[in-house]
PDB file of N, CA and C in Angstrom:
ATOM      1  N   UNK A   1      89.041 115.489 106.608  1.00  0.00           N
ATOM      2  CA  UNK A   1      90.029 114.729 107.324  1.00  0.00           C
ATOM      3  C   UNK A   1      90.832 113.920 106.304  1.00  0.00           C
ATOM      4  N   UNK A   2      92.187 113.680 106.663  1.00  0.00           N
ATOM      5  CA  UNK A   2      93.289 113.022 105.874  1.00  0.00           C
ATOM      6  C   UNK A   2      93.869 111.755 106.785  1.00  0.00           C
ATOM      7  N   UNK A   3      94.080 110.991 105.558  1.00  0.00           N
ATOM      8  CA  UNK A   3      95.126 110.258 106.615  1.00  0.00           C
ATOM      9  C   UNK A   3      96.379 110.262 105.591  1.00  0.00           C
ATOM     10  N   UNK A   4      97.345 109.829 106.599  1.00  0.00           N
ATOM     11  CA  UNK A   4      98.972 110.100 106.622  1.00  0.00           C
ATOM     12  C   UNK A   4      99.527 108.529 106.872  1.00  0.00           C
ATOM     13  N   UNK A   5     100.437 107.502 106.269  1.00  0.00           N
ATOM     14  CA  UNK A   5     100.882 106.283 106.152  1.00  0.00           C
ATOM     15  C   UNK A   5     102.485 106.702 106.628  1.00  0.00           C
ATOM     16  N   UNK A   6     102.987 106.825 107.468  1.00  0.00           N
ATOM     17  CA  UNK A   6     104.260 107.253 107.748  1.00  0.00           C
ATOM     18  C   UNK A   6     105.405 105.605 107.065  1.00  0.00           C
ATOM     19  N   UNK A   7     105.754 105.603 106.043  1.00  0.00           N
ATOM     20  CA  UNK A   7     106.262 104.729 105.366  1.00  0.00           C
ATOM     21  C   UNK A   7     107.504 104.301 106.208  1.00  0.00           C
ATOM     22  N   UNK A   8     108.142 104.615 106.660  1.00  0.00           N
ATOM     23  CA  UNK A   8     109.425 104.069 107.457  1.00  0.00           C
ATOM     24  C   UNK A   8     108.859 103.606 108.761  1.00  0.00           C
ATOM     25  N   UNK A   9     107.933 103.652 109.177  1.00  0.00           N
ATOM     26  CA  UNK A   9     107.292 102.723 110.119  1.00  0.00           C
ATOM     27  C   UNK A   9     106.415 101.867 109.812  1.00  0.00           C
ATOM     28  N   UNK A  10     105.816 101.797 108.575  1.00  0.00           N
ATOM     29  CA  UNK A  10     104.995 100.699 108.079  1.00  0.00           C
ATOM     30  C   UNK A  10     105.700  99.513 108.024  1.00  0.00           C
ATOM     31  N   UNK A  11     104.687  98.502 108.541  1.00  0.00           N
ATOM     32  CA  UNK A  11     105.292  97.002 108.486  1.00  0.00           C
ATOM     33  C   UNK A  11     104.566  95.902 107.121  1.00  0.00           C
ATOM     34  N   UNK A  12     103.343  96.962 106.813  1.00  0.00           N
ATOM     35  CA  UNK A  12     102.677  96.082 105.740  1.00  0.00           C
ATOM     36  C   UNK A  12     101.609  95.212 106.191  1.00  0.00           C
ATOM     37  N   UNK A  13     101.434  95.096 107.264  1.00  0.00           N
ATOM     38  CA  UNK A  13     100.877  94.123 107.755  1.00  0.00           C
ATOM     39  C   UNK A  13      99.219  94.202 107.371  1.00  0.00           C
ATOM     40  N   UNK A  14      98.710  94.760 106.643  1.00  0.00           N
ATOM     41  CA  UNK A  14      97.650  95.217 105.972  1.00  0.00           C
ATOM     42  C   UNK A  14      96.342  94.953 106.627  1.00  0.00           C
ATOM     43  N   UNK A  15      96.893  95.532 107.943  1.00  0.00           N
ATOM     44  CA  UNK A  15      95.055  95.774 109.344  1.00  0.00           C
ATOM     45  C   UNK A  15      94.439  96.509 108.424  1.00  0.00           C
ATOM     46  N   UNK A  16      94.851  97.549 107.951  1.00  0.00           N
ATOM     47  CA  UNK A  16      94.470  98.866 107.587  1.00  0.00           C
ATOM     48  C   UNK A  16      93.756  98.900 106.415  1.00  0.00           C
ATOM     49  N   UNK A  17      94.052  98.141 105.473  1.00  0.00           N
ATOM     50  CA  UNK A  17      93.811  97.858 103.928  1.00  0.00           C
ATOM     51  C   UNK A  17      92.411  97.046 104.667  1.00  0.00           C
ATOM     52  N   UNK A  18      92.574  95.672 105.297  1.00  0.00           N
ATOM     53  CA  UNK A  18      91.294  94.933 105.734  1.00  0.00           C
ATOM     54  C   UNK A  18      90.141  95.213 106.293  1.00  0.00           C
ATOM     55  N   UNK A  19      90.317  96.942 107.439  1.00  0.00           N
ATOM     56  CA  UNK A  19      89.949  97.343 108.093  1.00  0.00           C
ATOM     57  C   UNK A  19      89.161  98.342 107.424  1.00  0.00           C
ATOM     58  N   UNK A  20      89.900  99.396 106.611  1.00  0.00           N
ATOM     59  CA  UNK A  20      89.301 100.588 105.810  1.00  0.00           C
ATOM     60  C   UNK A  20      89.806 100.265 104.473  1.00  0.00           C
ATOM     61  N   UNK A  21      89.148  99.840 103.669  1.00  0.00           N
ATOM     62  CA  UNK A  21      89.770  99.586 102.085  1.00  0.00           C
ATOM     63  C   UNK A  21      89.336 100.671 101.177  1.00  0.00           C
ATOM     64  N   UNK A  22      88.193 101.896 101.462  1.00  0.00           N
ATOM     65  CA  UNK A  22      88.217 102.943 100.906  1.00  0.00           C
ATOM     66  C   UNK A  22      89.111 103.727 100.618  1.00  0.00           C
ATOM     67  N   UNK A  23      90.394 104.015 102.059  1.00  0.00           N
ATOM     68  CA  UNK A  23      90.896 104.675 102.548  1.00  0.00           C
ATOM     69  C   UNK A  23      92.770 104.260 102.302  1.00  0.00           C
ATOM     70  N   UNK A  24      92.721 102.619 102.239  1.00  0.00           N
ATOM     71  CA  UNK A  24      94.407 102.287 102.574  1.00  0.00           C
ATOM     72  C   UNK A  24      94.910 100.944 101.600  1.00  0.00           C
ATOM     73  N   UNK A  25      95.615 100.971 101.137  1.00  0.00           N
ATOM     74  CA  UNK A  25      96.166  99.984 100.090  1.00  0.00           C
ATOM     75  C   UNK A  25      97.372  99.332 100.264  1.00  0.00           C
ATOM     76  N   UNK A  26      97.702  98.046 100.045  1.00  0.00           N
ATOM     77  CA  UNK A  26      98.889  97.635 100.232  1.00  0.00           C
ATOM     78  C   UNK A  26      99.632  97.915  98.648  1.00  0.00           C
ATOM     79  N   UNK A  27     100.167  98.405  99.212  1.00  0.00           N
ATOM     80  CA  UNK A  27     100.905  98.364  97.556  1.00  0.00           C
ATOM     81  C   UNK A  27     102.935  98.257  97.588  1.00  0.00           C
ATOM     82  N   UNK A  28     103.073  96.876  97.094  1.00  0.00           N
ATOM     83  CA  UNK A  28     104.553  95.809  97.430  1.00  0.00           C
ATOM     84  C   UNK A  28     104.380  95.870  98.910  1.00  0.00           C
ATOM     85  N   UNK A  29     105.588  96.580  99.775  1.00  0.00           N
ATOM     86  CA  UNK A  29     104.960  95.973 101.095  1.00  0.00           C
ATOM     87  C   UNK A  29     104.742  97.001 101.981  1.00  0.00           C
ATOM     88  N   UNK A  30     104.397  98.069 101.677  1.00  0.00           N
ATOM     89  CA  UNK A  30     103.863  99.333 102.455  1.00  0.00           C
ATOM     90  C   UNK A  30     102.790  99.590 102.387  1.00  0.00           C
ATOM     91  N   UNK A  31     101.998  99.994 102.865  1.00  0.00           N
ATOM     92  CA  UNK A  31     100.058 100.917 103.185  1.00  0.00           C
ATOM     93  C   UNK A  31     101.052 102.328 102.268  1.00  0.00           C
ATOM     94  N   UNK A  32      99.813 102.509 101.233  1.00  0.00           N
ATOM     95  CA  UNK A  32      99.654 103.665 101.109  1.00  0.00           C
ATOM     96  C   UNK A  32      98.357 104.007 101.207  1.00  0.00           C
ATOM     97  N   UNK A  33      98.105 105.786 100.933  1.00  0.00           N
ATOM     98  CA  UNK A  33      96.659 105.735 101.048  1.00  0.00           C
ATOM     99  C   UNK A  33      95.995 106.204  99.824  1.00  0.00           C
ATOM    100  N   UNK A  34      94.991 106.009  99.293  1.00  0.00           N
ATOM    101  CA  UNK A  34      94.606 106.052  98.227  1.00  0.00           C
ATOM    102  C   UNK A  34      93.287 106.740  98.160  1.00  0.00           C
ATOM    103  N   UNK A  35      92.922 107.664  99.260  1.00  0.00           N
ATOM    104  CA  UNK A  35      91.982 108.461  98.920  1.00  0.00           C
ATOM    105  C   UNK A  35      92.160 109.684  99.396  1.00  0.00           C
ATOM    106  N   UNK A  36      92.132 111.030  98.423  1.00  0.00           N
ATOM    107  CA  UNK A  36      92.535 112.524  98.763  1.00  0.00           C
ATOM    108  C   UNK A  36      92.138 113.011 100.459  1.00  0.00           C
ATOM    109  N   UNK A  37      90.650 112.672 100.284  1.00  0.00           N
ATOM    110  CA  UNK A  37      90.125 112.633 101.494  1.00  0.00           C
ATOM    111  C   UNK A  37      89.005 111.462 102.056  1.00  0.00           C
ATOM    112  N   UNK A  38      88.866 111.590 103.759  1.00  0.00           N
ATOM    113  CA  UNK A  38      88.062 110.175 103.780  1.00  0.00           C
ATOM    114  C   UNK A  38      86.838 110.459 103.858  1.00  0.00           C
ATOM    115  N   UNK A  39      86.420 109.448 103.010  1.00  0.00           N
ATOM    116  CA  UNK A  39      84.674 109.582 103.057  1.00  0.00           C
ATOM    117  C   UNK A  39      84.064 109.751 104.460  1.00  0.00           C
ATOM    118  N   UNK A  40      82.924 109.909 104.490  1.00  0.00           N
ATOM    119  CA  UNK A  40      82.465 110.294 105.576  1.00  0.00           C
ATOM    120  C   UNK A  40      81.944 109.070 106.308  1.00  0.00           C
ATOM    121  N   UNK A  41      81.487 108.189 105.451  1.00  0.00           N
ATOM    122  CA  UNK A  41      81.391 107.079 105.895  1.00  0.00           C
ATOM    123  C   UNK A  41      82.285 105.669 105.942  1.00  0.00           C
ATOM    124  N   UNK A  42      83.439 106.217 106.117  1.00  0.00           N
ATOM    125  CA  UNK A  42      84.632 105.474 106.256  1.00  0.00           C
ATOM    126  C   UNK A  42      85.135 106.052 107.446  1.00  0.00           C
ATOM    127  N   UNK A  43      84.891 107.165 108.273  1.00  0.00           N
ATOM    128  CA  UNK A  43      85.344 107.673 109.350  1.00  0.00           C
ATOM    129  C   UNK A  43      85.341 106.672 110.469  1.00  0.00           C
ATOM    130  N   UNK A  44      85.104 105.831 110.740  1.00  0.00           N
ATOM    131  CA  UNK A  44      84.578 105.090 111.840  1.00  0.00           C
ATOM    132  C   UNK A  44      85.991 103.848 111.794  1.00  0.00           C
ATOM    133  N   UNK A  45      85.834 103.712 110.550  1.00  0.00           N
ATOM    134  CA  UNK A  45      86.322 102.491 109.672  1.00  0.00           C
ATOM    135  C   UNK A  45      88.133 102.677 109.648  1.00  0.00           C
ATOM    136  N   UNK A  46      88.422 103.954 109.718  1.00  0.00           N
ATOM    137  CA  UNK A  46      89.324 104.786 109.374  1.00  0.00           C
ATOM    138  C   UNK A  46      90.541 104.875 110.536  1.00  0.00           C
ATOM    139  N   UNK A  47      88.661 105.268 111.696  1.00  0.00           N
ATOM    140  CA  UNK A  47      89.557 105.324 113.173  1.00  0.00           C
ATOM    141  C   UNK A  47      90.436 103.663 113.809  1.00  0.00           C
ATOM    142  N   UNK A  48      89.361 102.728 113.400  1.00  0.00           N
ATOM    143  CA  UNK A  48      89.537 101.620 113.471  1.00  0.00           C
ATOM    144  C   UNK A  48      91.193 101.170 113.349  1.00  0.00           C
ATOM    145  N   UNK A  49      91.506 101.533 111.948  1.00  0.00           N
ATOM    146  CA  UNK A  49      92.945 101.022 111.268  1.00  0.00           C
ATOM    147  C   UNK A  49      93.815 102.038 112.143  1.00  0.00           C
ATOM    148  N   UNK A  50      93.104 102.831 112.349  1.00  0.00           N
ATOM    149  CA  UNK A  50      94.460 103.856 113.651  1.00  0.00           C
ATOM    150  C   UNK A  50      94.737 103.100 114.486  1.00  0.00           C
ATOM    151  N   UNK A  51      93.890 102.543 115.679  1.00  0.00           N
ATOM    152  CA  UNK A  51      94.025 101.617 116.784  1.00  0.00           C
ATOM    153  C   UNK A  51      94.395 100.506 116.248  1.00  0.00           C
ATOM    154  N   UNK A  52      94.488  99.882 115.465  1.00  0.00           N
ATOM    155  CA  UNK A  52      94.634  98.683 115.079  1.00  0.00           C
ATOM    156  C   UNK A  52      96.266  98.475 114.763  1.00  0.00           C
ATOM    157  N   UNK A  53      96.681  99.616 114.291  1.00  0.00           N
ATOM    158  CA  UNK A  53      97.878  99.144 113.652  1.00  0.00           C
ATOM    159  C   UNK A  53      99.310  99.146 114.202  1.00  0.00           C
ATOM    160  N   UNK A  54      99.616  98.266 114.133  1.00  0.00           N
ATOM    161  CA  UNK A  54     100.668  97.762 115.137  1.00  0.00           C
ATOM    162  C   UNK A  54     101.949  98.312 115.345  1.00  0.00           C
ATOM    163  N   UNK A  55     102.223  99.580 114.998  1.00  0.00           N
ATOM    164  CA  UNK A  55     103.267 100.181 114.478  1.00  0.00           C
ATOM    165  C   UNK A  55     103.029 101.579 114.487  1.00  0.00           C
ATOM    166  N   UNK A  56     101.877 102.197 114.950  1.00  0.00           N
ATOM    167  CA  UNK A  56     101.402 103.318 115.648  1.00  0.00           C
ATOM    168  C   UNK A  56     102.206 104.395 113.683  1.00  0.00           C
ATOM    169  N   UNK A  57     101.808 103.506 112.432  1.00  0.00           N
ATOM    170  CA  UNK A  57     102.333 104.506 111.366  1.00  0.00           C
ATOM    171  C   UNK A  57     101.202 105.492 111.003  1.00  0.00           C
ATOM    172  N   UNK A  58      99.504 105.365 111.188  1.00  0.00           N
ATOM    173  CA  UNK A  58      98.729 105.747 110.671  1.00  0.00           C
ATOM    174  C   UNK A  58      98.604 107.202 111.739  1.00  0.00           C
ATOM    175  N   UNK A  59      98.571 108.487 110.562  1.00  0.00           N
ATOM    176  CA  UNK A  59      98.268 109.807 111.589  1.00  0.00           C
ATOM    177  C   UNK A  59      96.907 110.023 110.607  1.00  0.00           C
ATOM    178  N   UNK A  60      95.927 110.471 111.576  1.00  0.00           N
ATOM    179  CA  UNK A  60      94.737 111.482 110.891  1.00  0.00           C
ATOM    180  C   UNK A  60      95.021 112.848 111.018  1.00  0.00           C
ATOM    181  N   UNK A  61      94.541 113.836 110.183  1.00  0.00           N
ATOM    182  CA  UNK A  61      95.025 115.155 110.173  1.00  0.00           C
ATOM    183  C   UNK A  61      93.840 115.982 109.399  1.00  0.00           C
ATOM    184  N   UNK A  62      93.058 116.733 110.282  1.00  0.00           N
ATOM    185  CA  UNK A  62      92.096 118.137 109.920  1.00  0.00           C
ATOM    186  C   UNK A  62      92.160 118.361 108.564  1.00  0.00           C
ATOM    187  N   UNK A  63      92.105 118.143 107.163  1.00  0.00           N
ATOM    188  CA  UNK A  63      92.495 118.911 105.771  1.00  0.00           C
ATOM    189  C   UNK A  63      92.664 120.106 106.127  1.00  0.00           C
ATOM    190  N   UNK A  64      93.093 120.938 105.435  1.00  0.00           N
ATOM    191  CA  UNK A  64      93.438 122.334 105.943  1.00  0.00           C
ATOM    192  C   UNK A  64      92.727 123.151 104.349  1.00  0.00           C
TER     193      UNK A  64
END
């Protein structure tokens, strides 16, 4: 599983970074994400910053 930071909807507001820090980084004032794929034990953590974020920017996506 991947996650996806859709940058033109990011507000920065860094749920995501606080929420899953394995997984999401503030870096100046956008979330990027900073891991190829998510640990397995960040999955939970991961889903979390999905619901959380206020701006509906975070997509998860199957790796292919």
């Amino acid at each position: 599983m991947i996650a996806i930071v859709d940058g033109e909807l990011c507000i920065g507001c860094g749920q995501c970074e606080e929420l899953c820090p394995d997984v999401f980084e503030i870096e100046g004032e956008k979330a990027t994400v900073i891991s190829d794929e998510i640990p397995e034990d960040a999955l939970d953590a991961c889903y979390e910053a999905v619901e959380s974020c206020p701006v509906d920017a975070i997509i998860l996506e199957e790796d292919e």
